[in-house]
PDB file of N, CA and C in Angstrom:
ATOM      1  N   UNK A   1     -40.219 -34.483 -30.918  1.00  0.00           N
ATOM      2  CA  UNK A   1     -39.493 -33.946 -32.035  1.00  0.00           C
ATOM      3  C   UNK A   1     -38.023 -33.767 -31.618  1.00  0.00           C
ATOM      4  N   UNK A   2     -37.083 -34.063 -32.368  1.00  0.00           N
ATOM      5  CA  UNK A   2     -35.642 -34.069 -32.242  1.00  0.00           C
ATOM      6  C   UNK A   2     -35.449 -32.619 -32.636  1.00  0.00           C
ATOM      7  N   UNK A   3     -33.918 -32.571 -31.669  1.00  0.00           N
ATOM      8  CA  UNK A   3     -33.672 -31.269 -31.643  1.00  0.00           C
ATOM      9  C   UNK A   3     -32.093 -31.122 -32.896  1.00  0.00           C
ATOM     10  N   UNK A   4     -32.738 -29.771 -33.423  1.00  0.00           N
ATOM     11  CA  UNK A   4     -31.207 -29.904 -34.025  1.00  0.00           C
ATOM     12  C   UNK A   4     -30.211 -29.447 -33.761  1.00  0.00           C
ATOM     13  N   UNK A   5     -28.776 -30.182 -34.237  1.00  0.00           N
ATOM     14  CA  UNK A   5     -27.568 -29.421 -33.742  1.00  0.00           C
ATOM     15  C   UNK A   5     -26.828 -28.307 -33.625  1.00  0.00           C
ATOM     16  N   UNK A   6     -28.041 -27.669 -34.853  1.00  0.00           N
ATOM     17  CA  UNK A   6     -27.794 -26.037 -34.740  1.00  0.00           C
ATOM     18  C   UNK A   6     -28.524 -25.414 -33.289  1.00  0.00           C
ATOM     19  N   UNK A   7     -29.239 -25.832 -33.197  1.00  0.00           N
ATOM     20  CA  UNK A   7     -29.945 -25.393 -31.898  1.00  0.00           C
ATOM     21  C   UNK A   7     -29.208 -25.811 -30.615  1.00  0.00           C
ATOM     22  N   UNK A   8     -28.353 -26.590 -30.868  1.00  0.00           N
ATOM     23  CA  UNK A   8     -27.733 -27.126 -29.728  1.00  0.00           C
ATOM     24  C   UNK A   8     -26.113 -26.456 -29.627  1.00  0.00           C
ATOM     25  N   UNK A   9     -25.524 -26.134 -30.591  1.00  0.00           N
ATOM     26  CA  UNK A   9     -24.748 -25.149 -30.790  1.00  0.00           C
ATOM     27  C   UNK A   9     -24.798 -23.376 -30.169  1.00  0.00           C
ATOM     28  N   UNK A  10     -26.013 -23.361 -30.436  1.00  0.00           N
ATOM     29  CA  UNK A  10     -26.516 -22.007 -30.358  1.00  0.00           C
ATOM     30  C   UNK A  10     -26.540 -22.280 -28.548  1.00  0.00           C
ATOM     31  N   UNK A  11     -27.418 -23.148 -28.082  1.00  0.00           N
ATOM     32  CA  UNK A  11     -27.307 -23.361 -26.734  1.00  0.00           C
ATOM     33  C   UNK A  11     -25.374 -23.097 -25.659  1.00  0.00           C
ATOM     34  N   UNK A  12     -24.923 -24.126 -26.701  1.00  0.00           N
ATOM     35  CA  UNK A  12     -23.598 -24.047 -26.114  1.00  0.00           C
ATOM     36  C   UNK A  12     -23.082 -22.587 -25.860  1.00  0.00           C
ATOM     37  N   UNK A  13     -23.240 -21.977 -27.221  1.00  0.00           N
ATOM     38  CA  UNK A  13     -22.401 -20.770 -27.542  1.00  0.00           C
ATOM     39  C   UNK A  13     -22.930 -19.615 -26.077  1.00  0.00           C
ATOM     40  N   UNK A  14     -24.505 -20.087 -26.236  1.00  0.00           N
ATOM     41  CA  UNK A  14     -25.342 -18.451 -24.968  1.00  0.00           C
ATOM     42  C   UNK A  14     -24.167 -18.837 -23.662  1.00  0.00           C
ATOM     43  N   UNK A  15     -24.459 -20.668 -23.747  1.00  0.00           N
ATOM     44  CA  UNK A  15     -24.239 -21.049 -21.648  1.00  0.00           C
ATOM     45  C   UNK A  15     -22.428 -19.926 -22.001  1.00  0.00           C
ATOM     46  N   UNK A  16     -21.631 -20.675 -22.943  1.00  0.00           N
ATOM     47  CA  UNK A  16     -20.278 -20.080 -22.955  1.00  0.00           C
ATOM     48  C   UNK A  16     -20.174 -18.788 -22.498  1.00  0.00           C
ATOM     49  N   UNK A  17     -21.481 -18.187 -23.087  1.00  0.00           N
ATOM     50  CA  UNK A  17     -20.930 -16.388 -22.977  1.00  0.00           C
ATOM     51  C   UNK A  17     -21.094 -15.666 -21.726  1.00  0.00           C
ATOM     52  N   UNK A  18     -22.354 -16.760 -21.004  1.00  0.00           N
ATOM     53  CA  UNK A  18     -22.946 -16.513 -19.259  1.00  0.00           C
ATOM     54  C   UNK A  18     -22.310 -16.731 -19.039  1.00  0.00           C
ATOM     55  N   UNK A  19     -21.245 -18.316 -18.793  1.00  0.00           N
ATOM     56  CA  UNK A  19     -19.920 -18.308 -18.104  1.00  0.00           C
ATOM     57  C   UNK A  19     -19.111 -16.998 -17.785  1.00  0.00           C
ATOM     58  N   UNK A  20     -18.789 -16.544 -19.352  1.00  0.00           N
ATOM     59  CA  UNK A  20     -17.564 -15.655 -19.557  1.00  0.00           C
ATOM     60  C   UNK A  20     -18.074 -14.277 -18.581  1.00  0.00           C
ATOM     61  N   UNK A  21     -19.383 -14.109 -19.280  1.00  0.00           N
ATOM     62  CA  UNK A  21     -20.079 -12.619 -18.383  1.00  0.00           C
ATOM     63  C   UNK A  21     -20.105 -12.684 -16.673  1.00  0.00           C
ATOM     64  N   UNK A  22     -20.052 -13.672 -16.316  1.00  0.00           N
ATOM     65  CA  UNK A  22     -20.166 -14.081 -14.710  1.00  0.00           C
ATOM     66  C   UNK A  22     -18.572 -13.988 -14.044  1.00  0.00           C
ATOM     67  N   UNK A  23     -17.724 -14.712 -15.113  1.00  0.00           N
ATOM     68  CA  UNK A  23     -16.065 -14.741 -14.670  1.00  0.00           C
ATOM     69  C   UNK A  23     -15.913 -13.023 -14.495  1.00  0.00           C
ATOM     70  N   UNK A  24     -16.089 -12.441 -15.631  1.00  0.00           N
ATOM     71  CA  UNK A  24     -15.935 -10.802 -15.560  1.00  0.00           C
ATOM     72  C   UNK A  24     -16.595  -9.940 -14.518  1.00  0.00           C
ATOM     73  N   UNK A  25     -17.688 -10.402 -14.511  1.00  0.00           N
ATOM     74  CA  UNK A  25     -18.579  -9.729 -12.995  1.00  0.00           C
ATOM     75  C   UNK A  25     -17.876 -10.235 -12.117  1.00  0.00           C
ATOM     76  N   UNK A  26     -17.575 -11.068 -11.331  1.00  0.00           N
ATOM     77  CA  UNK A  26     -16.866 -11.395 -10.701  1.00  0.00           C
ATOM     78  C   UNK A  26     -15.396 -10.692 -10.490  1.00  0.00           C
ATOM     79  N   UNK A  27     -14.618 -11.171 -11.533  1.00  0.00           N
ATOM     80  CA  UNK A  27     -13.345 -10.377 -10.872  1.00  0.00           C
ATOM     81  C   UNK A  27     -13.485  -8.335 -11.092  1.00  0.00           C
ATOM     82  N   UNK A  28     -14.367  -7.859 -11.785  1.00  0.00           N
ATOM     83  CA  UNK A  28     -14.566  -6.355 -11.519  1.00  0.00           C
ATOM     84  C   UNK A  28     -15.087  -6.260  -9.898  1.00  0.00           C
ATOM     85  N   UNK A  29     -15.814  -7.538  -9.255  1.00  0.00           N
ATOM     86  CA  UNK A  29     -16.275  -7.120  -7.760  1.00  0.00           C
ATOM     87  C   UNK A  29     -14.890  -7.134  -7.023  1.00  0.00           C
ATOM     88  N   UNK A  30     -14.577  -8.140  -7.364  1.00  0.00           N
ATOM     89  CA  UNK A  30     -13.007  -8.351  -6.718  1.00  0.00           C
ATOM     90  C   UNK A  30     -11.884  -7.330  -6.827  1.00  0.00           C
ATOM     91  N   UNK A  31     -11.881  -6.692  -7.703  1.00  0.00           N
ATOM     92  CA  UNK A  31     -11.109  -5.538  -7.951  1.00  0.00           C
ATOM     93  C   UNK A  31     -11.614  -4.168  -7.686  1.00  0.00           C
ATOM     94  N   UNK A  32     -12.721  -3.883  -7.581  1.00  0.00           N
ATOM     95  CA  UNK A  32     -13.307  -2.684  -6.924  1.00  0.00           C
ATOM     96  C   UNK A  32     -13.176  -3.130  -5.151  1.00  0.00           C
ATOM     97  N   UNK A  33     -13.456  -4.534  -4.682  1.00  0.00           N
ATOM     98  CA  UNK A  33     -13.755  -4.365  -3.205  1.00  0.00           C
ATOM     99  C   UNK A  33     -12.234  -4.514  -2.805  1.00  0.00           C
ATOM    100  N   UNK A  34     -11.397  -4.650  -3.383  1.00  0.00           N
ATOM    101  CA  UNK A  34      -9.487  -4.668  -2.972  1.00  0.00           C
ATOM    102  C   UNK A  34      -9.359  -2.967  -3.230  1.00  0.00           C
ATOM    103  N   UNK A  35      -9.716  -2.467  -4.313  1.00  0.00           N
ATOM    104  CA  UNK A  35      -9.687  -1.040  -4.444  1.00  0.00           C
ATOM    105  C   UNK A  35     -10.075  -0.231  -3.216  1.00  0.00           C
ATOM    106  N   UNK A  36     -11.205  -0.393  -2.937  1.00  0.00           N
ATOM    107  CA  UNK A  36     -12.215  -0.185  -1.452  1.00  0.00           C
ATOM    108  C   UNK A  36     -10.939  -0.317  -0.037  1.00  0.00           C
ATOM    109  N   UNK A  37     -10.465  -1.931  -0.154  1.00  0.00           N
ATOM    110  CA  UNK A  37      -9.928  -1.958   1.257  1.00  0.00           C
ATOM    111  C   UNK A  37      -8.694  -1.165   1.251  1.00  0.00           C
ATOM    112  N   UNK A  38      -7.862  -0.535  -0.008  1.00  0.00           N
ATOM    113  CA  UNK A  38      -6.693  -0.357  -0.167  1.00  0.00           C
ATOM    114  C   UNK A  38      -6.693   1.136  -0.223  1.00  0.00           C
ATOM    115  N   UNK A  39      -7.356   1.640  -0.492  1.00  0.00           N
ATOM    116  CA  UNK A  39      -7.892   3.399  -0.717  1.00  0.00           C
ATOM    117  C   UNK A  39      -9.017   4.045   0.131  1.00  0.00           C
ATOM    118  N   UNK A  40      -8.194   3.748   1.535  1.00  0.00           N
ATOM    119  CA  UNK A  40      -9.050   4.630   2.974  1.00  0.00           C
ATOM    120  C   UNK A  40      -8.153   5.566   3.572  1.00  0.00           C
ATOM    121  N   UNK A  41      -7.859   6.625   2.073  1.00  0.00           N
ATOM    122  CA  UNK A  41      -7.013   7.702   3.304  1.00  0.00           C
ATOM    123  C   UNK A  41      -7.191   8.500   4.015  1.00  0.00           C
ATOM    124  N   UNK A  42      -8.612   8.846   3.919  1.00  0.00           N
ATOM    125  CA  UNK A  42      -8.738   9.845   5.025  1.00  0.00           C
ATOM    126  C   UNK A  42      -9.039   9.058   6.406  1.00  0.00           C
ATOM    127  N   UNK A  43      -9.563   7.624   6.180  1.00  0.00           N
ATOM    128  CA  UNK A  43      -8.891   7.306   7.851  1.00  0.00           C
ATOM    129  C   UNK A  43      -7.684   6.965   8.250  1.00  0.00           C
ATOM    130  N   UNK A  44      -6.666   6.531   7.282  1.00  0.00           N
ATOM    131  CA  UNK A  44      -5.308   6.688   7.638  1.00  0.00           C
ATOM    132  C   UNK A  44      -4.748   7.836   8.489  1.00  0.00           C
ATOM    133  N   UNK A  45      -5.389   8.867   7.193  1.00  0.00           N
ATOM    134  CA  UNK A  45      -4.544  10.289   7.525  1.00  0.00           C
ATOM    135  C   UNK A  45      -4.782  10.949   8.936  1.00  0.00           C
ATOM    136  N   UNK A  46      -6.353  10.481   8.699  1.00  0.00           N
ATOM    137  CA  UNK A  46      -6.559  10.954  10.284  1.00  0.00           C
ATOM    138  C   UNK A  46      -5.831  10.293  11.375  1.00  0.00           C
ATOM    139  N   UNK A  47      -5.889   9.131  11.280  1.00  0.00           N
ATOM    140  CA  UNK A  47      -5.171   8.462  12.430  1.00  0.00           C
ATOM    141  C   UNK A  47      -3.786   8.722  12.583  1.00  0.00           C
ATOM    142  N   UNK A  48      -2.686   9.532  11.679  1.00  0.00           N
ATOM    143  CA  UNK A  48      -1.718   9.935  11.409  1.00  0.00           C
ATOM    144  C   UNK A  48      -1.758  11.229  12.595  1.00  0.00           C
ATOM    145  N   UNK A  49      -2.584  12.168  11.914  1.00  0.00           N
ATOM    146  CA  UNK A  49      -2.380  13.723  12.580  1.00  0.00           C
ATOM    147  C   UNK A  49      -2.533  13.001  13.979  1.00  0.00           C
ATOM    148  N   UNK A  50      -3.404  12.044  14.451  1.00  0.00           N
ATOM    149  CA  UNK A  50      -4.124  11.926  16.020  1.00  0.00           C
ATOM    150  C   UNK A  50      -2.655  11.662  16.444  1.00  0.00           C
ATOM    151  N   UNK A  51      -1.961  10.334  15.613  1.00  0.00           N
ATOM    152  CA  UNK A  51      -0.673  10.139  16.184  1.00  0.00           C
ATOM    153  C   UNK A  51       0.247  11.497  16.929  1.00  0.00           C
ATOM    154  N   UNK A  52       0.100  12.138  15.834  1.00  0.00           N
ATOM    155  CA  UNK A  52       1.422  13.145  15.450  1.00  0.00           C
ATOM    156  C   UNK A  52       0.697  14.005  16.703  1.00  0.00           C
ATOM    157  N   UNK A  53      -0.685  14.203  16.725  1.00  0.00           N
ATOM    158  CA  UNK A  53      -0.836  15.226  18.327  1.00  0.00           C
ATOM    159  C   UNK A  53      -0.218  14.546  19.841  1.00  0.00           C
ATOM    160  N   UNK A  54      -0.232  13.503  19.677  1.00  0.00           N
ATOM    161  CA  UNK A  54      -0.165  12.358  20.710  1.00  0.00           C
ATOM    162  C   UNK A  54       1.302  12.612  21.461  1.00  0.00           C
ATOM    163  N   UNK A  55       2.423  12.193  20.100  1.00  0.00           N
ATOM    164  CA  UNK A  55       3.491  12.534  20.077  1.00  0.00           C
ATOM    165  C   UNK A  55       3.385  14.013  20.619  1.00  0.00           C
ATOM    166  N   UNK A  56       3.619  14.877  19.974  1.00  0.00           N
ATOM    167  CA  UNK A  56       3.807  16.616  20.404  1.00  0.00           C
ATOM    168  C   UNK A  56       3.523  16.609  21.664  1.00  0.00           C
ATOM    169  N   UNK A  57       2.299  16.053  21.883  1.00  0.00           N
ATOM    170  CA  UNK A  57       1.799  16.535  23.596  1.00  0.00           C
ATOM    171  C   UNK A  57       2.853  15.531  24.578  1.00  0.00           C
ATOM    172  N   UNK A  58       3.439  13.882  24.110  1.00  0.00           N
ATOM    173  CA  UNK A  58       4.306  13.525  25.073  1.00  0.00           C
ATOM    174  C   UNK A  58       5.176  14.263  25.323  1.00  0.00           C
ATOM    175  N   UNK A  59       5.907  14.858  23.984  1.00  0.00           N
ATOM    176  CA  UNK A  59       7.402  15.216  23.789  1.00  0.00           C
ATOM    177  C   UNK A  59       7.226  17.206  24.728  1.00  0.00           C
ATOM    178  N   UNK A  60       6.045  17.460  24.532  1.00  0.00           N
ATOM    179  CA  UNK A  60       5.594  18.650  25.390  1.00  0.00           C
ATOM    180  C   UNK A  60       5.958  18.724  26.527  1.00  0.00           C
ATOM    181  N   UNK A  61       5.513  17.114  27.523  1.00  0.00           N
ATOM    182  CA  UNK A  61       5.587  17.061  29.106  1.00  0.00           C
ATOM    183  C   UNK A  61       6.358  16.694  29.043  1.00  0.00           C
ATOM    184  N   UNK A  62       7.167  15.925  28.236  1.00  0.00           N
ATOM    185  CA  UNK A  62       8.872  15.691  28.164  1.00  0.00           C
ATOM    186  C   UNK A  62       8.849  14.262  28.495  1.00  0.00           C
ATOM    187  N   UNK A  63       8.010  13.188  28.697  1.00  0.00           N
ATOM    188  CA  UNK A  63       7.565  12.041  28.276  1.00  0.00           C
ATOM    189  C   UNK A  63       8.208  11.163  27.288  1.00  0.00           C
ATOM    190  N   UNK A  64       8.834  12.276  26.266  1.00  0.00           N
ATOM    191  CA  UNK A  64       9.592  11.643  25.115  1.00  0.00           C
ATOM    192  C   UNK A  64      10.673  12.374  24.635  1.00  0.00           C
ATOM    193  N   UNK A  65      11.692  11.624  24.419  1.00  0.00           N
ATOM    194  CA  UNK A  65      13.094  12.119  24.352  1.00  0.00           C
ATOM    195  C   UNK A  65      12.538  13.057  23.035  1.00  0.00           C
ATOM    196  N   UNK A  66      13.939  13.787  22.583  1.00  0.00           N
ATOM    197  CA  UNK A  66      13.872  15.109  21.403  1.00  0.00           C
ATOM    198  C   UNK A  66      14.151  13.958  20.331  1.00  0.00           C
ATOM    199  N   UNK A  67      15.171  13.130  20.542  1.00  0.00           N
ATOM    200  CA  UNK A  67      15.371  12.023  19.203  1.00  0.00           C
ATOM    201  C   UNK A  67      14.446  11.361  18.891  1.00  0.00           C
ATOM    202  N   UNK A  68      13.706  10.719  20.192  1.00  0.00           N
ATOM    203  CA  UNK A  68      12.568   9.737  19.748  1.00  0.00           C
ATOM    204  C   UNK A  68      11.538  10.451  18.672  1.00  0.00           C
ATOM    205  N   UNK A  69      11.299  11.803  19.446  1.00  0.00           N
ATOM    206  CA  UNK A  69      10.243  12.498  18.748  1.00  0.00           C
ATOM    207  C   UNK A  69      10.629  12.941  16.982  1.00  0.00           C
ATOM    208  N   UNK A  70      11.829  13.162  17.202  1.00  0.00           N
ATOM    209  CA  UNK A  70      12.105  13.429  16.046  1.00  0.00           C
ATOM    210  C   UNK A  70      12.385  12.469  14.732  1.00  0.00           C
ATOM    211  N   UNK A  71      12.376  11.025  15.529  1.00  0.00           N
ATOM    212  CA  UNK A  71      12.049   9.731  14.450  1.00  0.00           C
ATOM    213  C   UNK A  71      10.710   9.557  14.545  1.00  0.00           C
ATOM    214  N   UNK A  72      10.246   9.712  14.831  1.00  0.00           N
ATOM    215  CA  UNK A  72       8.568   9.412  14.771  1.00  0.00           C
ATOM    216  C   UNK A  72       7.992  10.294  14.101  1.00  0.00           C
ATOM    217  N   UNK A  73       8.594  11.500  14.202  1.00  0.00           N
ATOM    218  CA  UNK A  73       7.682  12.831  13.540  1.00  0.00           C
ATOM    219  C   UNK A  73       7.621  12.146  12.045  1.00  0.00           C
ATOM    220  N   UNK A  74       9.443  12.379  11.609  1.00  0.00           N
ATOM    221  CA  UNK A  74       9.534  11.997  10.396  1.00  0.00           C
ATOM    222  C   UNK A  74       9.017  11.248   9.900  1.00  0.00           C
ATOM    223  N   UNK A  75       8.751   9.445  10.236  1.00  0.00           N
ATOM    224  CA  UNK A  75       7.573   8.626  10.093  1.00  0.00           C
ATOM    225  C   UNK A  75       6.383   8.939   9.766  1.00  0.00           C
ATOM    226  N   UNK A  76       6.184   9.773  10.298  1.00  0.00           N
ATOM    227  CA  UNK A  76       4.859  10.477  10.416  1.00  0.00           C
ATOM    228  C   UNK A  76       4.682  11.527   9.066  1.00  0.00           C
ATOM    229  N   UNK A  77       5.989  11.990   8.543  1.00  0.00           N
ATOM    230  CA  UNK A  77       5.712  12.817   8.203  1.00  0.00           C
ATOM    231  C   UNK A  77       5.821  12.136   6.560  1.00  0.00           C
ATOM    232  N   UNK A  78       6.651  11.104   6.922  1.00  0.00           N
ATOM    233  CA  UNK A  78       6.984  10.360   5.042  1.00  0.00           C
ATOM    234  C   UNK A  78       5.478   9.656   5.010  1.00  0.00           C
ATOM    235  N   UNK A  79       4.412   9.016   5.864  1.00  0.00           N
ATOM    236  CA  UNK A  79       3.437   7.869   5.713  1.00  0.00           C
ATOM    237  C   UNK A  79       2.516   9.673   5.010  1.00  0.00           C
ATOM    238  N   UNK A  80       2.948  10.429   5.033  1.00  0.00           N
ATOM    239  CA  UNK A  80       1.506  11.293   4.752  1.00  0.00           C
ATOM    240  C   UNK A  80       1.899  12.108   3.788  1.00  0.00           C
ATOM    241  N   UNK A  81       3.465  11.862   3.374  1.00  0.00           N
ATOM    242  CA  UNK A  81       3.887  12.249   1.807  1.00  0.00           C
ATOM    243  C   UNK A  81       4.379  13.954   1.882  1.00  0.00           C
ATOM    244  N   UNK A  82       4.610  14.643   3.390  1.00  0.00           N
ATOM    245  CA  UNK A  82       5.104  15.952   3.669  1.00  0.00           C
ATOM    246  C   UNK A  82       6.536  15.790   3.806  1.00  0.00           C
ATOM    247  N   UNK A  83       6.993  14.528   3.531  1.00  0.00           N
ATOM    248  CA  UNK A  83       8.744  14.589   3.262  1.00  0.00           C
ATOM    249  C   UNK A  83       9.333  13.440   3.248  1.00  0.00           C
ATOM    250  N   UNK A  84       9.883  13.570   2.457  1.00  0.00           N
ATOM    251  CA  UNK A  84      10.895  12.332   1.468  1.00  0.00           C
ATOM    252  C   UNK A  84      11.593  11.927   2.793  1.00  0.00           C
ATOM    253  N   UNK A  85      11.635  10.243   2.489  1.00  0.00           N
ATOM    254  CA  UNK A  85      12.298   9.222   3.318  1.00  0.00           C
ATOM    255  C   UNK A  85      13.373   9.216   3.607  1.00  0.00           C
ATOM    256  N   UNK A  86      14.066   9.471   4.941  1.00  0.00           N
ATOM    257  CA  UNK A  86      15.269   9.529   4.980  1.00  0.00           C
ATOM    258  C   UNK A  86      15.786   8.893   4.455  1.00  0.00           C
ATOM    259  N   UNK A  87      17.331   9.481   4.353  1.00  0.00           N
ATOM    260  CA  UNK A  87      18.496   8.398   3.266  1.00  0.00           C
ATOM    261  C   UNK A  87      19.088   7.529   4.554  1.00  0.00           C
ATOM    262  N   UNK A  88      19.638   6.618   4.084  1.00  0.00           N
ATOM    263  CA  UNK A  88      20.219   5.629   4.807  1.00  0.00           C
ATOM    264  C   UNK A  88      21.412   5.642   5.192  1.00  0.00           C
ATOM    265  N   UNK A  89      22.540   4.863   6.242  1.00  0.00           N
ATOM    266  CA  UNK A  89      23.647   5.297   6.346  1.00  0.00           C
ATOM    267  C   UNK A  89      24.466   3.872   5.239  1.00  0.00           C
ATOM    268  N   UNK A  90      23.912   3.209   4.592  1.00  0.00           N
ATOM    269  CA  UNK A  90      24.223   2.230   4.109  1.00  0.00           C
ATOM    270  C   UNK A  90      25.624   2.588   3.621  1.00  0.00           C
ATOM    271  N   UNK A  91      25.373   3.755   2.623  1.00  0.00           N
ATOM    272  CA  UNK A  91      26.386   4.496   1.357  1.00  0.00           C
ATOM    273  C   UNK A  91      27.544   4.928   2.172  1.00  0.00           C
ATOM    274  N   UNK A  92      27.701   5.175   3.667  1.00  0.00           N
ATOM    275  CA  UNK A  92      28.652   5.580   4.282  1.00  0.00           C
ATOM    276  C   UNK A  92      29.467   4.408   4.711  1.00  0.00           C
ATOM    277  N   UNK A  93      28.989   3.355   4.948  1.00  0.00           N
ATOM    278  CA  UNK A  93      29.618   2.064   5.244  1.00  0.00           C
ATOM    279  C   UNK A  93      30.622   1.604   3.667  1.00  0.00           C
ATOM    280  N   UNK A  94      30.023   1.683   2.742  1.00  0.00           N
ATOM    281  CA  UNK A  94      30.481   1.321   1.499  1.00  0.00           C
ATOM    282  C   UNK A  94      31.602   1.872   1.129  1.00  0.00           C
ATOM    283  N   UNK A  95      31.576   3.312   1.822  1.00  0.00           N
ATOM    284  CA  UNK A  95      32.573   4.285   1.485  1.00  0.00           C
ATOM    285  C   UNK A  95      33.482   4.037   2.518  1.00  0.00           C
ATOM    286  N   UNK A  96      33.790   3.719   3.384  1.00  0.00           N
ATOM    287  CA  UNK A  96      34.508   3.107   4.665  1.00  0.00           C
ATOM    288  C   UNK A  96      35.291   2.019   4.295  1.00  0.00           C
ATOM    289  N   UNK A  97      34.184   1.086   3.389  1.00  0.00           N
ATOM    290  CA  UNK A  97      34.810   0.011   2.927  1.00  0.00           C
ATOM    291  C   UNK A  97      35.856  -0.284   1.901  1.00  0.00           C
ATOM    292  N   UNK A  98      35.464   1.170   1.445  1.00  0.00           N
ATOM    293  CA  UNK A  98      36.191   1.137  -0.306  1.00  0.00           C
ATOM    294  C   UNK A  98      37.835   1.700   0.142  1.00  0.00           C
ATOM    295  N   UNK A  99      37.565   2.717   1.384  1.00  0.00           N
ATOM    296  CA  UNK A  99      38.806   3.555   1.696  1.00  0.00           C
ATOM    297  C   UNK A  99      39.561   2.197   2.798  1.00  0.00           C
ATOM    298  N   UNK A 100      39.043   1.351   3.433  1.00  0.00           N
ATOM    299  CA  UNK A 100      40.018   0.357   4.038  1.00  0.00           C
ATOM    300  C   UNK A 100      40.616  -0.849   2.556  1.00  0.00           C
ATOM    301  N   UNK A 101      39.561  -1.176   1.636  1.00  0.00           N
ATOM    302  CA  UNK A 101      40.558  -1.860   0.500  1.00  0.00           C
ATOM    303  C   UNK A 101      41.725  -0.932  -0.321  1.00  0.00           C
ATOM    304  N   UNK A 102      41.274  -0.132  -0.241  1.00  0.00           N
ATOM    305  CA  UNK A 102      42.431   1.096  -0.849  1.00  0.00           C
ATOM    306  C   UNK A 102      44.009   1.476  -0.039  1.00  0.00           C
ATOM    307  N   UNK A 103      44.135   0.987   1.424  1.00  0.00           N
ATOM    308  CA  UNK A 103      45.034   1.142   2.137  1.00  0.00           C
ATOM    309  C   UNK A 103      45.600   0.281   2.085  1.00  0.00           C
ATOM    310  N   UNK A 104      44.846  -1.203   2.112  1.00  0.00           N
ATOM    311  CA  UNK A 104      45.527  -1.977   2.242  1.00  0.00           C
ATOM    312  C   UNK A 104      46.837  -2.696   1.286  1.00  0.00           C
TER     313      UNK A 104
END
């Protein structure tokens, strides 16, 4: 018995929608397991404080200069969001620059 083209339509339309349902399963795995690798802060953080004891105890036995320690702290202290990123000396150069075209 021959099949009809409504039935064969209807076929097309299911396979189309498994496609579509499989593309979507798919990229929700993909976007939860990037979510997963991208949102591990408490082992970050931890590995932060371990740093930051590491540091203290060099800069303790004197192992580490007061400057070094005190760029690293800060590092330490912007990756864990307890203080805004230092400013740069960029804006002081600019201003250097503006006061030597002005003399000249």
């Amino acid at each position: 018995m021959a099949k009809s083209p409504q039935s064969f339509a209807k076929r097309q339309r299911e396979r189309l929608k498994q496609e579509k349902q499989a593309a979507k399963r798919s990229q929700r795995e993909e976007r939860k397991r990037e979510r997963e690798e991208a949102s591990d802060p408490e082992h970050d953080e931890a590995e932060l404080y371990e740093h930051f004891r590491l540091l203290s105890e060099q800069h303790a036995a004197g192992t580490l200069t007061t400057e070094d320690f005190e760029t690293q702290r800060e590092e330490i202290f912007v990756k864990l969001g307890l203080s805004e990123a230092p400013e740069t000396d960029d804006d002081d150069e600019d201003d250097l620059d503006d006061e030597d075209e002005a003399d000249a």
